[in-house]
PDB file of N, CA and C in Angstrom:
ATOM      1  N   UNK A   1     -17.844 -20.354   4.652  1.00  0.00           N
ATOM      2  CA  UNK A   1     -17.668 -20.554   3.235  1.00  0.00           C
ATOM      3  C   UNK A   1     -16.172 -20.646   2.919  1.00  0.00           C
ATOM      4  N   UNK A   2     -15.319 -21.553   2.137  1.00  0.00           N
ATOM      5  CA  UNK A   2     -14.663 -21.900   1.634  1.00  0.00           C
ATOM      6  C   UNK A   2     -14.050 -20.779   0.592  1.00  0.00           C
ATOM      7  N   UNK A   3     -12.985 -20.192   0.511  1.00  0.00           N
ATOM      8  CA  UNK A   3     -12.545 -19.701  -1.060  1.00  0.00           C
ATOM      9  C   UNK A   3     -11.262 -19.846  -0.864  1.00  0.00           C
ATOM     10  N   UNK A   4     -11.081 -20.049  -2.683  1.00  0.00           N
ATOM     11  CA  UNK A   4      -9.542 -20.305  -3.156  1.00  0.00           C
ATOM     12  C   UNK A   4      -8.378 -19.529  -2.376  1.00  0.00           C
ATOM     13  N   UNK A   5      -8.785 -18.140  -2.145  1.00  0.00           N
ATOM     14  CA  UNK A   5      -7.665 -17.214  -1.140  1.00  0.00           C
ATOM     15  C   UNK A   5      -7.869 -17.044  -0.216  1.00  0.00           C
ATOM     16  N   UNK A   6      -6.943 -17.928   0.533  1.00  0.00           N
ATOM     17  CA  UNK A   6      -7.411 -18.122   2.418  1.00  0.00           C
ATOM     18  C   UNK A   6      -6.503 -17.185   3.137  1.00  0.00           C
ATOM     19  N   UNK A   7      -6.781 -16.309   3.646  1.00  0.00           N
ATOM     20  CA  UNK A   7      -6.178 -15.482   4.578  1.00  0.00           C
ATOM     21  C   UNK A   7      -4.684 -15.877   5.014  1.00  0.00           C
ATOM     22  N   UNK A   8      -4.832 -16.726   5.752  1.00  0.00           N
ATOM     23  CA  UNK A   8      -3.968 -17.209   6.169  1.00  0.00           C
ATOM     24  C   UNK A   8      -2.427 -17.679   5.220  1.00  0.00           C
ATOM     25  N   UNK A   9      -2.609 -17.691   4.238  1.00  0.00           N
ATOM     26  CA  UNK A   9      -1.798 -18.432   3.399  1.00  0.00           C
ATOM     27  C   UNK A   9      -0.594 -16.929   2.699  1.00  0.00           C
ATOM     28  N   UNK A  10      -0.879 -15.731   3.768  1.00  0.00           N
ATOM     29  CA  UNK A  10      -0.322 -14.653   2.983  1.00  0.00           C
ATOM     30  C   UNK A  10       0.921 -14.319   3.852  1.00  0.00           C
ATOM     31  N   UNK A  11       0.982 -15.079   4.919  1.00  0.00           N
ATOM     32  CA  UNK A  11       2.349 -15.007   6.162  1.00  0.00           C
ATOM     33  C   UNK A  11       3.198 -16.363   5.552  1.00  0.00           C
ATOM     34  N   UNK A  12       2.426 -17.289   4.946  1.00  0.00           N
ATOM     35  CA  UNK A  12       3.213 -18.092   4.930  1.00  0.00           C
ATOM     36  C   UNK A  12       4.215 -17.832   3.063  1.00  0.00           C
ATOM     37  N   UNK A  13       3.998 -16.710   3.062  1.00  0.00           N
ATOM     38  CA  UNK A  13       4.592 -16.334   1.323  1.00  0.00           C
ATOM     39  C   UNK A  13       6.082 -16.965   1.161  1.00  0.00           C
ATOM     40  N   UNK A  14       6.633 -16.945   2.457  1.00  0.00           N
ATOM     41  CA  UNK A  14       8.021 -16.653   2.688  1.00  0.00           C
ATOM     42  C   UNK A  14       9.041 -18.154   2.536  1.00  0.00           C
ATOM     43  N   UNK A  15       7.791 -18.899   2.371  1.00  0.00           N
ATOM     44  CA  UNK A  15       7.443 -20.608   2.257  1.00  0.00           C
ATOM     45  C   UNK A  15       8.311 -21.005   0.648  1.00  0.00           C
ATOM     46  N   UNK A  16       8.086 -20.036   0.335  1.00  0.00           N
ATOM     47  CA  UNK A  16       8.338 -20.006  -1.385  1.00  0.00           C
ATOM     48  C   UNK A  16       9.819 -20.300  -1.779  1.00  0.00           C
ATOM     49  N   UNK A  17      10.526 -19.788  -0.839  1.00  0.00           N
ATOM     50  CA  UNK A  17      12.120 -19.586  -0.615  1.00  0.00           C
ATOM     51  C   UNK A  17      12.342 -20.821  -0.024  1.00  0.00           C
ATOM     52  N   UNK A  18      11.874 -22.098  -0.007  1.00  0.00           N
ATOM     53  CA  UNK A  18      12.497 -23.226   0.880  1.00  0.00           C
ATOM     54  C   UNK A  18      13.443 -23.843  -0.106  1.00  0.00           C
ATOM     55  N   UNK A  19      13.065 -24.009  -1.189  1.00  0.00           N
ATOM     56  CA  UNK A  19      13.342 -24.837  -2.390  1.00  0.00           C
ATOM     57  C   UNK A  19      14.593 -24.342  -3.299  1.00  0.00           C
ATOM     58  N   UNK A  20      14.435 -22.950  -3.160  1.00  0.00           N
ATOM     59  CA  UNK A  20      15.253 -21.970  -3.803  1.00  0.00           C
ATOM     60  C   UNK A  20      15.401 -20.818  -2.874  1.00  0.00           C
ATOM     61  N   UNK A  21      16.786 -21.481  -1.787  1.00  0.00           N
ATOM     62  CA  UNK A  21      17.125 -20.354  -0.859  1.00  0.00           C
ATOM     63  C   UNK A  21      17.782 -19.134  -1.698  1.00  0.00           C
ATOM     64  N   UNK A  22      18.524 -18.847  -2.600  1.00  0.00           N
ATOM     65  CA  UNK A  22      19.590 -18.147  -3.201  1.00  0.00           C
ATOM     66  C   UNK A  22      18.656 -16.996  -3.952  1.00  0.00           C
ATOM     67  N   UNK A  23      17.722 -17.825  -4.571  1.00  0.00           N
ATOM     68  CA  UNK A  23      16.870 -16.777  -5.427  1.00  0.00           C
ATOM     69  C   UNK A  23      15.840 -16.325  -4.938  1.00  0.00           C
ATOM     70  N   UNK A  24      15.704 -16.509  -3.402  1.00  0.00           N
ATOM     71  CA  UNK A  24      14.259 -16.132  -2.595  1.00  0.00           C
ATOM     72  C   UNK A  24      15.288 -15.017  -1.841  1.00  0.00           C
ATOM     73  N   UNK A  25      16.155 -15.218  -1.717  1.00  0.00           N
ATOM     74  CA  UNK A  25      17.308 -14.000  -1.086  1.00  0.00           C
ATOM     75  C   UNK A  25      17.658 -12.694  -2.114  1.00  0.00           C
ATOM     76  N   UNK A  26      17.927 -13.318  -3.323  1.00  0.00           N
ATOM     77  CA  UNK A  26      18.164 -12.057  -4.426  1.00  0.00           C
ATOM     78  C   UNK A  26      16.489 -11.125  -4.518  1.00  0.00           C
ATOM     79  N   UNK A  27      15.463 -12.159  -4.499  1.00  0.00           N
ATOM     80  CA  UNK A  27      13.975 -11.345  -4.354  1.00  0.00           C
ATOM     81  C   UNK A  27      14.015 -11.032  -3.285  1.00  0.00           C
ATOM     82  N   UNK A  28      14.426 -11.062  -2.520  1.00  0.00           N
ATOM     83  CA  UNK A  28      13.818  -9.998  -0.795  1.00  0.00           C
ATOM     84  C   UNK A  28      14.842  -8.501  -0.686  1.00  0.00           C
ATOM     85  N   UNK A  29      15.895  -8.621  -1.319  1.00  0.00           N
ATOM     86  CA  UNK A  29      16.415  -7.709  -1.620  1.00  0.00           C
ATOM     87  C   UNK A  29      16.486  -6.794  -2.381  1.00  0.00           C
ATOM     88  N   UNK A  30      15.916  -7.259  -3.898  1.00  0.00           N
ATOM     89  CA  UNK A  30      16.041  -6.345  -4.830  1.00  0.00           C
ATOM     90  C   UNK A  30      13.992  -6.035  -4.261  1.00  0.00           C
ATOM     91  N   UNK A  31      13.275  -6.580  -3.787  1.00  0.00           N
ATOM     92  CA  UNK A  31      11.897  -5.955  -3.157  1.00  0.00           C
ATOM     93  C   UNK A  31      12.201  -5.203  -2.222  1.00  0.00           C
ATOM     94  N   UNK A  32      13.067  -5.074  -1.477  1.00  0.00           N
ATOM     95  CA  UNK A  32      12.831  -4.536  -0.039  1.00  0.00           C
ATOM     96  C   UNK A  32      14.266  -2.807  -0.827  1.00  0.00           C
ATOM     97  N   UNK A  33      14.756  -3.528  -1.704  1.00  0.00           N
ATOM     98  CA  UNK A  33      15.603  -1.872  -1.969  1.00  0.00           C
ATOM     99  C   UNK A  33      14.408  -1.068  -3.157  1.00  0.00           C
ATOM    100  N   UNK A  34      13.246  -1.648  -3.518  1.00  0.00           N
ATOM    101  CA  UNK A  34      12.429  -1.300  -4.644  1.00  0.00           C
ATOM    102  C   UNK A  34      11.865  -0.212  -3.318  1.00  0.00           C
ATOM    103  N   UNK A  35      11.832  -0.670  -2.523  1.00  0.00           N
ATOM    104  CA  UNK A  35      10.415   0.045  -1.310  1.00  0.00           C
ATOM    105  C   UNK A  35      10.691   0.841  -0.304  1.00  0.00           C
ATOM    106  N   UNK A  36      12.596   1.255   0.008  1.00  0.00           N
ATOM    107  CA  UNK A  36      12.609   2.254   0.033  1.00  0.00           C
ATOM    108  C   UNK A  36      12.722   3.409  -0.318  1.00  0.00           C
ATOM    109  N   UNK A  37      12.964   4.660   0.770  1.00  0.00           N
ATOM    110  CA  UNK A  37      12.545   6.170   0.156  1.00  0.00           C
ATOM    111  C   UNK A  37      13.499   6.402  -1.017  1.00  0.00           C
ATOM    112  N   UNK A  38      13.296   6.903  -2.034  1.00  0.00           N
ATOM    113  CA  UNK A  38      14.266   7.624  -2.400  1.00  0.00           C
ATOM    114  C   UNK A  38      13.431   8.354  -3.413  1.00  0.00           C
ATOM    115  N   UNK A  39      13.228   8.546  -4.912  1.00  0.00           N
ATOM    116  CA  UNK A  39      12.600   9.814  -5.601  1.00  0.00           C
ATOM    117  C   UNK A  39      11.360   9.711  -5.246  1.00  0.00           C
ATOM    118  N   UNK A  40      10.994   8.259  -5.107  1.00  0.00           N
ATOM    119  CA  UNK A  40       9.522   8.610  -4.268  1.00  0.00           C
ATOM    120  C   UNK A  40       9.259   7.541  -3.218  1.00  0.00           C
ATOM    121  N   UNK A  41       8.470   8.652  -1.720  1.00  0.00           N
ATOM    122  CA  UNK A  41       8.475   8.504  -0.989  1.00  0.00           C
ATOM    123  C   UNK A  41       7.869   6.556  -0.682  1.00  0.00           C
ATOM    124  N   UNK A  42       7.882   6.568   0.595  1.00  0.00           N
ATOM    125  CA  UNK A  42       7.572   4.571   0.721  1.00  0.00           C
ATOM    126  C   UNK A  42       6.047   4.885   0.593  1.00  0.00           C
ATOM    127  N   UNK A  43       5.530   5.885   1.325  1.00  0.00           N
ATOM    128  CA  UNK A  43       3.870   6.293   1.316  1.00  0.00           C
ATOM    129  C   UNK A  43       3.914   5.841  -0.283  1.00  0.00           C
ATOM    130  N   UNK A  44       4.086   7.007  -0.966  1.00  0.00           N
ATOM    131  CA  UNK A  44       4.060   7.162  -2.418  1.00  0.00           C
ATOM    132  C   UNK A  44       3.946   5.790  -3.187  1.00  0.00           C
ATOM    133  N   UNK A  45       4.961   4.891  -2.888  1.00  0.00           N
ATOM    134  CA  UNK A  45       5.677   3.673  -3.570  1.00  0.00           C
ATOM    135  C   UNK A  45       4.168   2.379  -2.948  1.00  0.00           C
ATOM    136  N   UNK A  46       3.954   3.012  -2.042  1.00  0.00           N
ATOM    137  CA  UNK A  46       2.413   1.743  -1.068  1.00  0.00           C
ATOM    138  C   UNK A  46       1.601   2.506  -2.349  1.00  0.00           C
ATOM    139  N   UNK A  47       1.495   3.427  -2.286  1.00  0.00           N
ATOM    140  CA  UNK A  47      -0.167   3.645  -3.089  1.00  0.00           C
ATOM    141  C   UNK A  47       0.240   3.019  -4.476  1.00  0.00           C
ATOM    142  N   UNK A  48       0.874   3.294  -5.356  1.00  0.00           N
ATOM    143  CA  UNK A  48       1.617   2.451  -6.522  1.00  0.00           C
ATOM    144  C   UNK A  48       1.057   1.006  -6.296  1.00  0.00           C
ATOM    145  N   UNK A  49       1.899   0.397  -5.365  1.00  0.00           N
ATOM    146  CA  UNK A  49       1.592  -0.959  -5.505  1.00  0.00           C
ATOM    147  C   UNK A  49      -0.155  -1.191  -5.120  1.00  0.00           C
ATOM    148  N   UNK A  50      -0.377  -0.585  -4.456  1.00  0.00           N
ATOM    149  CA  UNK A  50      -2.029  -0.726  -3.890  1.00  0.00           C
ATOM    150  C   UNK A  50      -2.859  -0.544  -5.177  1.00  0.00           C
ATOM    151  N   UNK A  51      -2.589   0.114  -6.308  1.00  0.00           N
ATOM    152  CA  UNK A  51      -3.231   0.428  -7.449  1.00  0.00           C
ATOM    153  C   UNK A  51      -2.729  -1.084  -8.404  1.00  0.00           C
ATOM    154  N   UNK A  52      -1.625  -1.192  -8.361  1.00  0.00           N
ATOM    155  CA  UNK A  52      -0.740  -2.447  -9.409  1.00  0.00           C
ATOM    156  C   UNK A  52      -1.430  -3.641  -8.981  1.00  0.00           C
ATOM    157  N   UNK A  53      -1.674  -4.013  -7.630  1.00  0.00           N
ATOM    158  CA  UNK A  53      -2.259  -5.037  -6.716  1.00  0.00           C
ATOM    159  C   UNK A  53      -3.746  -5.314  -7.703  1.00  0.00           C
ATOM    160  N   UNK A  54      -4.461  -4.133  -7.410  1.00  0.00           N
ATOM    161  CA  UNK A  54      -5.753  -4.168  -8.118  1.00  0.00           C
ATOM    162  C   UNK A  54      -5.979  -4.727  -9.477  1.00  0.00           C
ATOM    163  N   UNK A  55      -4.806  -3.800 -10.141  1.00  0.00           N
ATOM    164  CA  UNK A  55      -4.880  -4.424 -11.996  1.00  0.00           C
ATOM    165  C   UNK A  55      -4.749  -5.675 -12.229  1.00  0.00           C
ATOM    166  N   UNK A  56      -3.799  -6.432 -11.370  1.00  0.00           N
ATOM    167  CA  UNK A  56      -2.956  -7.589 -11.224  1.00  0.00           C
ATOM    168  C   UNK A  56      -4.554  -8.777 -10.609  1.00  0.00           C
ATOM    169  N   UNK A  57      -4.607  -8.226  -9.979  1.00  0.00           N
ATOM    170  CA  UNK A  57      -5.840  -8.769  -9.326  1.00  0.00           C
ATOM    171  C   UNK A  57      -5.536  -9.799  -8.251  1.00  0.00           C
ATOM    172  N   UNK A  58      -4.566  -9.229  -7.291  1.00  0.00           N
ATOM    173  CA  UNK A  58      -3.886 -10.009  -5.878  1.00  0.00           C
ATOM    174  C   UNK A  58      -4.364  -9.653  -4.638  1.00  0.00           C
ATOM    175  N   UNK A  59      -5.401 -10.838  -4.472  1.00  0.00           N
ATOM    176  CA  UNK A  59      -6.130 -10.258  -2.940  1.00  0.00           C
ATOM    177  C   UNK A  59      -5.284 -10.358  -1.877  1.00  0.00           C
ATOM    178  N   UNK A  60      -3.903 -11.198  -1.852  1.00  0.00           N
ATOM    179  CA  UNK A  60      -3.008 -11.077  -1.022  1.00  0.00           C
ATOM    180  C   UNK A  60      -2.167  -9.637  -0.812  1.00  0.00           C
ATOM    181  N   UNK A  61      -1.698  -9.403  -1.853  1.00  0.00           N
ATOM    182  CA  UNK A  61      -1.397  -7.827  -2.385  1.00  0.00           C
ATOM    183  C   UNK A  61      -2.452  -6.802  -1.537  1.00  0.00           C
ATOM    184  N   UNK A  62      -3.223  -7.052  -2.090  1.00  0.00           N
ATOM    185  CA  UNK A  62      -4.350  -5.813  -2.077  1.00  0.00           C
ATOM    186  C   UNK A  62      -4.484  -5.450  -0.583  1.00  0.00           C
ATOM    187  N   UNK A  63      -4.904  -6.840   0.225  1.00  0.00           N
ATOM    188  CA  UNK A  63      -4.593  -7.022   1.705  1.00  0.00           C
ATOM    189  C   UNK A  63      -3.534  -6.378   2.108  1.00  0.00           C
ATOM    190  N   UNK A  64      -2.125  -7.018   1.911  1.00  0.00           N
ATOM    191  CA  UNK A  64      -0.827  -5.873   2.286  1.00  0.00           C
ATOM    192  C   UNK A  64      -0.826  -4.712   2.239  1.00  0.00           C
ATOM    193  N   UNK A  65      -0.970  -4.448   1.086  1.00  0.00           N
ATOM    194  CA  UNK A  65      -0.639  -2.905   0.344  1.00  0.00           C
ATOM    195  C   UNK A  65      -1.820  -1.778   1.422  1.00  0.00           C
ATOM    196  N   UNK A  66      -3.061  -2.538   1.416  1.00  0.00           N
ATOM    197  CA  UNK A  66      -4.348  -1.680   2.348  1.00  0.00           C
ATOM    198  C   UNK A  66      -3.464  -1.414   3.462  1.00  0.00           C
ATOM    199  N   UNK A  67      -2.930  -2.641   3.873  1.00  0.00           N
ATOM    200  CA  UNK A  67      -2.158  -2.007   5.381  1.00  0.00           C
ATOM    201  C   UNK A  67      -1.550  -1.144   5.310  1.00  0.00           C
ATOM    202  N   UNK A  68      -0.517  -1.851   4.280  1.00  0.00           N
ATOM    203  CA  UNK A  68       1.226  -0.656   4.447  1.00  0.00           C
ATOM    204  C   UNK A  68       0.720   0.861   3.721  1.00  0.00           C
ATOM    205  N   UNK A  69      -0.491   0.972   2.994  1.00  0.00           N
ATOM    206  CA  UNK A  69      -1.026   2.503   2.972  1.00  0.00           C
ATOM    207  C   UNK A  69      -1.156   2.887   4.407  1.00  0.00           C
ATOM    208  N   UNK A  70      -2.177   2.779   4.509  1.00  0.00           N
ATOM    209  CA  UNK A  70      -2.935   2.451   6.272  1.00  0.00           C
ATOM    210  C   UNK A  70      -1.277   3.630   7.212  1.00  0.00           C
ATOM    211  N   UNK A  71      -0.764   2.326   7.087  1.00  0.00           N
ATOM    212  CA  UNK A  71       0.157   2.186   8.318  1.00  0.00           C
ATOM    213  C   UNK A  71       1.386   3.812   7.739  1.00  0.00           C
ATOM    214  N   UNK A  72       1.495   3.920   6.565  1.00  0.00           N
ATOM    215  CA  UNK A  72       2.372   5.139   6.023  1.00  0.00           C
ATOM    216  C   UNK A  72       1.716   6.386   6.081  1.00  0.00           C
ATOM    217  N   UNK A  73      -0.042   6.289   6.104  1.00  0.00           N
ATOM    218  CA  UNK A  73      -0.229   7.791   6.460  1.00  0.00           C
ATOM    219  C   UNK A  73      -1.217   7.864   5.508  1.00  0.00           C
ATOM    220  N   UNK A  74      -1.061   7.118   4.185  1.00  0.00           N
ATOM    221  CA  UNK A  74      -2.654   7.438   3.343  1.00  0.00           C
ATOM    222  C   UNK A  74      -3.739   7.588   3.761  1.00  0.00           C
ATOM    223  N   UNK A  75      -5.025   8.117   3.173  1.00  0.00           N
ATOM    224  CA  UNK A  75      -6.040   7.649   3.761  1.00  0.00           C
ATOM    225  C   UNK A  75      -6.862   7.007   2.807  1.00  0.00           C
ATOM    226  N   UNK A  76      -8.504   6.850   3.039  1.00  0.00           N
ATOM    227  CA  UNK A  76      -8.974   6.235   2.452  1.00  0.00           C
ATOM    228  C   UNK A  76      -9.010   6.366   0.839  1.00  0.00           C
ATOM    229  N   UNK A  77      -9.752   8.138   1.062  1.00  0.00           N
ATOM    230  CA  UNK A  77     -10.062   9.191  -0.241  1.00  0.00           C
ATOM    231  C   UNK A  77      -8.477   8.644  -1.228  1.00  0.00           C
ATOM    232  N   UNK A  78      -7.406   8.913  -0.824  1.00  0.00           N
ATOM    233  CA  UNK A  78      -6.377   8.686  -1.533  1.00  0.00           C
ATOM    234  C   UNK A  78      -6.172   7.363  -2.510  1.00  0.00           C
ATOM    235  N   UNK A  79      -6.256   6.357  -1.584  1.00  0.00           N
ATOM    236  CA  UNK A  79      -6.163   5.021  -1.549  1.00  0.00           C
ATOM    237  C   UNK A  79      -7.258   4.572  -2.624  1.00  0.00           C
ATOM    238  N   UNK A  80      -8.559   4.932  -2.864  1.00  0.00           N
ATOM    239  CA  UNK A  80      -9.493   4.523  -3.717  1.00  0.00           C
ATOM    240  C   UNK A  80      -9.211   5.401  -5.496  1.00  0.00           C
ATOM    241  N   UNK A  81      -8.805   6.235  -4.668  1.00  0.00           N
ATOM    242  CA  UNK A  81      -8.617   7.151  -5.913  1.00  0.00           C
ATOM    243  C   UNK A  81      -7.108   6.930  -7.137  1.00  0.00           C
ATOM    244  N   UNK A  82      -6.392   6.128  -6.252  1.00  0.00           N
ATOM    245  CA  UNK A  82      -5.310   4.889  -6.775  1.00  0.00           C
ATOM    246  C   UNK A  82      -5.463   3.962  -7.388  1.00  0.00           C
ATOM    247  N   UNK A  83      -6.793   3.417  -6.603  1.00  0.00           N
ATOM    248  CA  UNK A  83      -7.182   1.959  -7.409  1.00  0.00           C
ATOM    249  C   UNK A  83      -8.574   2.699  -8.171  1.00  0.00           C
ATOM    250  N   UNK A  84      -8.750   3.741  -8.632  1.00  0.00           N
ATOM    251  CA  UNK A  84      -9.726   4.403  -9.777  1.00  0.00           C
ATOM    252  C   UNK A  84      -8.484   4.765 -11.111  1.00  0.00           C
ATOM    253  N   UNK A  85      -7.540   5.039 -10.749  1.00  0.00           N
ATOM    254  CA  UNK A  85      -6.460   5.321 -11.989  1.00  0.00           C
ATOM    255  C   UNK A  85      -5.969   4.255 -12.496  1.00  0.00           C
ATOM    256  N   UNK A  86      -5.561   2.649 -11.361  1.00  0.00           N
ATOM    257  CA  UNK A  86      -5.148   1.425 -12.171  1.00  0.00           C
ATOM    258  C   UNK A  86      -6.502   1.174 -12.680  1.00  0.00           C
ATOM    259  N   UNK A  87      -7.366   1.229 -12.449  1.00  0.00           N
ATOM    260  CA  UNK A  87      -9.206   1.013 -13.510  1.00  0.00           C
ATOM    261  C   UNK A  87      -8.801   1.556 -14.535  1.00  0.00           C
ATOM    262  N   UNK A  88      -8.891   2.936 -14.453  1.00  0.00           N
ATOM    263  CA  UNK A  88      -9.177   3.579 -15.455  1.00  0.00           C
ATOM    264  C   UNK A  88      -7.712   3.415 -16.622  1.00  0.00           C
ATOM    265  N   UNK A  89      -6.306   3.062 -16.283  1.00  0.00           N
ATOM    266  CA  UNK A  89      -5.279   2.260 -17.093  1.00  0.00           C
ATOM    267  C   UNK A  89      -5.439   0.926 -17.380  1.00  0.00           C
ATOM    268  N   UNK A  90      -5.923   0.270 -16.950  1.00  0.00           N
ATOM    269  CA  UNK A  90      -6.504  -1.247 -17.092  1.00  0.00           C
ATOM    270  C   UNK A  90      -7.416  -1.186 -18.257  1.00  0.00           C
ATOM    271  N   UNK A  91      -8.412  -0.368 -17.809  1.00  0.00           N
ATOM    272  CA  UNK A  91      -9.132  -0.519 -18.986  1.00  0.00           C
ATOM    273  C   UNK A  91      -8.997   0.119 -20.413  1.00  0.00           C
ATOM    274  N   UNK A  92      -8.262   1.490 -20.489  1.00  0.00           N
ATOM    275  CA  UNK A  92      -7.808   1.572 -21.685  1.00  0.00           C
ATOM    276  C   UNK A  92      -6.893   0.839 -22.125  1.00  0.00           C
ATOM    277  N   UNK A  93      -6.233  -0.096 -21.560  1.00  0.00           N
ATOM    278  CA  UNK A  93      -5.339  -0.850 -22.239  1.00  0.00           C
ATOM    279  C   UNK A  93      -6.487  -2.275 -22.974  1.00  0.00           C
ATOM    280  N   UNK A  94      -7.048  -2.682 -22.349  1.00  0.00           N
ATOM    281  CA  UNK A  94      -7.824  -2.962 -23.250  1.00  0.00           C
ATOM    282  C   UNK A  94      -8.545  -2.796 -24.479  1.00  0.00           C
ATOM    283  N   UNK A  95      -9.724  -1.426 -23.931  1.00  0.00           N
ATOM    284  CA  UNK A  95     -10.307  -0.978 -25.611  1.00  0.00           C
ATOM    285  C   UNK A  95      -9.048  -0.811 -26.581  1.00  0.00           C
ATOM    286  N   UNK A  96      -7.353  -0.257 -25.855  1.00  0.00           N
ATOM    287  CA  UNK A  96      -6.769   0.155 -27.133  1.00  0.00           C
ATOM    288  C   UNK A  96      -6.333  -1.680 -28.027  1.00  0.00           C
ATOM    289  N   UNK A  97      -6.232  -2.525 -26.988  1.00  0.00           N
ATOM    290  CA  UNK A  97      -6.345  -3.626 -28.358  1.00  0.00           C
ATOM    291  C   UNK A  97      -7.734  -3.532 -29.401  1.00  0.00           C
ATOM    292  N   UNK A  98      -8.668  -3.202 -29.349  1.00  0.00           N
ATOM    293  CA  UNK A  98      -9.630  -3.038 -30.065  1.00  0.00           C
ATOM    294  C   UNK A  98      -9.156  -2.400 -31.428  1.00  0.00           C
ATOM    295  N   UNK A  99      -8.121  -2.070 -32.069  1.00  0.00           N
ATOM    296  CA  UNK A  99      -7.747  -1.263 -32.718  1.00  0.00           C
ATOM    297  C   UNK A  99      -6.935  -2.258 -33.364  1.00  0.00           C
ATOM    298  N   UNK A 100      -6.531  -3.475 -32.962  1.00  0.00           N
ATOM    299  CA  UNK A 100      -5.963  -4.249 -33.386  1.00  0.00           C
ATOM    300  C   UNK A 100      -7.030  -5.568 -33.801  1.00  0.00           C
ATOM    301  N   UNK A 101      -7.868  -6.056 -32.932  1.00  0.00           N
ATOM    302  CA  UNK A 101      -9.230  -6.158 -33.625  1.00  0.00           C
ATOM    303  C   UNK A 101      -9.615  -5.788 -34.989  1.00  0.00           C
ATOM    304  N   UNK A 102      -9.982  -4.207 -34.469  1.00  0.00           N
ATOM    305  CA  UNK A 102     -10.494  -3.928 -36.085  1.00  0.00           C
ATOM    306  C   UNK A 102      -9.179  -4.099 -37.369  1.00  0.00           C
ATOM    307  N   UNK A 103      -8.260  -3.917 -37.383  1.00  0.00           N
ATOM    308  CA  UNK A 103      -7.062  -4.142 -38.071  1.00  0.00           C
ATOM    309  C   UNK A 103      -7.762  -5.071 -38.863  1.00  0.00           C
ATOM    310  N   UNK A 104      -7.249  -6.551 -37.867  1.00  0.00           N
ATOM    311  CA  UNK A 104      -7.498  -7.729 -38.683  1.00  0.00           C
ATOM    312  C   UNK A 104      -8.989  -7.960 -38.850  1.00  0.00           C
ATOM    313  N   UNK A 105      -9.950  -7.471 -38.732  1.00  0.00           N
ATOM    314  CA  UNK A 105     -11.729  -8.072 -39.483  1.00  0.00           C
ATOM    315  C   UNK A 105     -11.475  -7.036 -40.487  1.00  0.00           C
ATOM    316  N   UNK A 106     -11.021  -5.702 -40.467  1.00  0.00           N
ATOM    317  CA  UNK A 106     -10.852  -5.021 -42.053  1.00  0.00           C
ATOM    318  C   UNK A 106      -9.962  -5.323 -42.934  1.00  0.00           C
ATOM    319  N   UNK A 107      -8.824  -6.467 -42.778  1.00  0.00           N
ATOM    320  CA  UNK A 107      -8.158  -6.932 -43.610  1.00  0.00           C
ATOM    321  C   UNK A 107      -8.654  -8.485 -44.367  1.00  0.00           C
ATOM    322  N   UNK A 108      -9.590  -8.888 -43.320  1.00  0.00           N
ATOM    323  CA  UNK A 108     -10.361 -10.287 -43.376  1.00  0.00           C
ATOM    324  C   UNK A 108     -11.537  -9.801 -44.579  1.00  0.00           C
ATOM    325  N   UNK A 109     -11.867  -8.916 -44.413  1.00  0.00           N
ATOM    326  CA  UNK A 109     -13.346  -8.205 -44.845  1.00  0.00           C
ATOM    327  C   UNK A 109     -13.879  -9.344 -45.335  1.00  0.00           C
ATOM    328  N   UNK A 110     -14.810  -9.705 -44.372  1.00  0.00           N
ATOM    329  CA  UNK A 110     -15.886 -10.817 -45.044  1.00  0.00           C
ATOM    330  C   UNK A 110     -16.636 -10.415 -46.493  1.00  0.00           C
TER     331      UNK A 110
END
C-alpha cells in the first residue's frame, strides 16, 4: 500500500538545504544547540519533542523522536504518557476557542 509519508523520505530531510545552503546551516545549528544538555536534560528535551511531534502531527518527527527517546533511556510508560499531556494540551486548546464561539453567536443572537 502506497501512503503520502514514505519512510524513506526522512534521511533525505537534509535535501532541503541544497537551495538554501546558508539558512539550512543557521537551522542545524540553532537545532542541534536547542538539543543539547543544559536546564534540561537531552532525555528530557526527546520526550518534549516526542509529545510536540504528536500535536504537530509529524510522522517523520514522531519516528525520530521514538528513537532518540528509545536511544536516551526513556521508556515506553514515559514516552506515552508525553504524548497523553500533548492530547490532553491539544485539546484544551481547542474547547478553549469555544469561548470565542460562544462570544460571537451571543453577540449575533439570532
Amino acid at each position: 500500500m502506497v501512503h503520502y509519508y514514505d519512510d524513506a523520505d526522512l534521511p533525505r530531510f537534509g535535501e532541503i538545504g541544497k537551495d538554501a545552503p546558508e539558512l539550512w546551516q543557521k537551522f542545524n545549528a540553532y537545532y542541534g544547540a536547542v538539543f543539547e544538555d543544559g536546564a534540561l536534560s537531552e532525555r528530557e528535551k526527546a520526550l518534549i519533542a516526542l509529545a510536540v511531534s504528536h500535536a504537530v502531527q509529524c510522522p517523520y518527527c514522531i519516528d525520530a523522536y521514538t528513537q532518540g527517546c528509545l536511544e536516551k533511556g526513556s521508556n515506553l510508560e514515559q514516552m506515552t504518557e508525553a504524548v497523553h499531556v500533548a492530547a490532553a494540551i491539544k485539546g484544551g486548546a481547542a474547547l478553549v476557542h469555544g469561548v470565542q464561539m460562544r462570544k460571537k453567536a451571543e453577540g449575533i443572537s439570532m
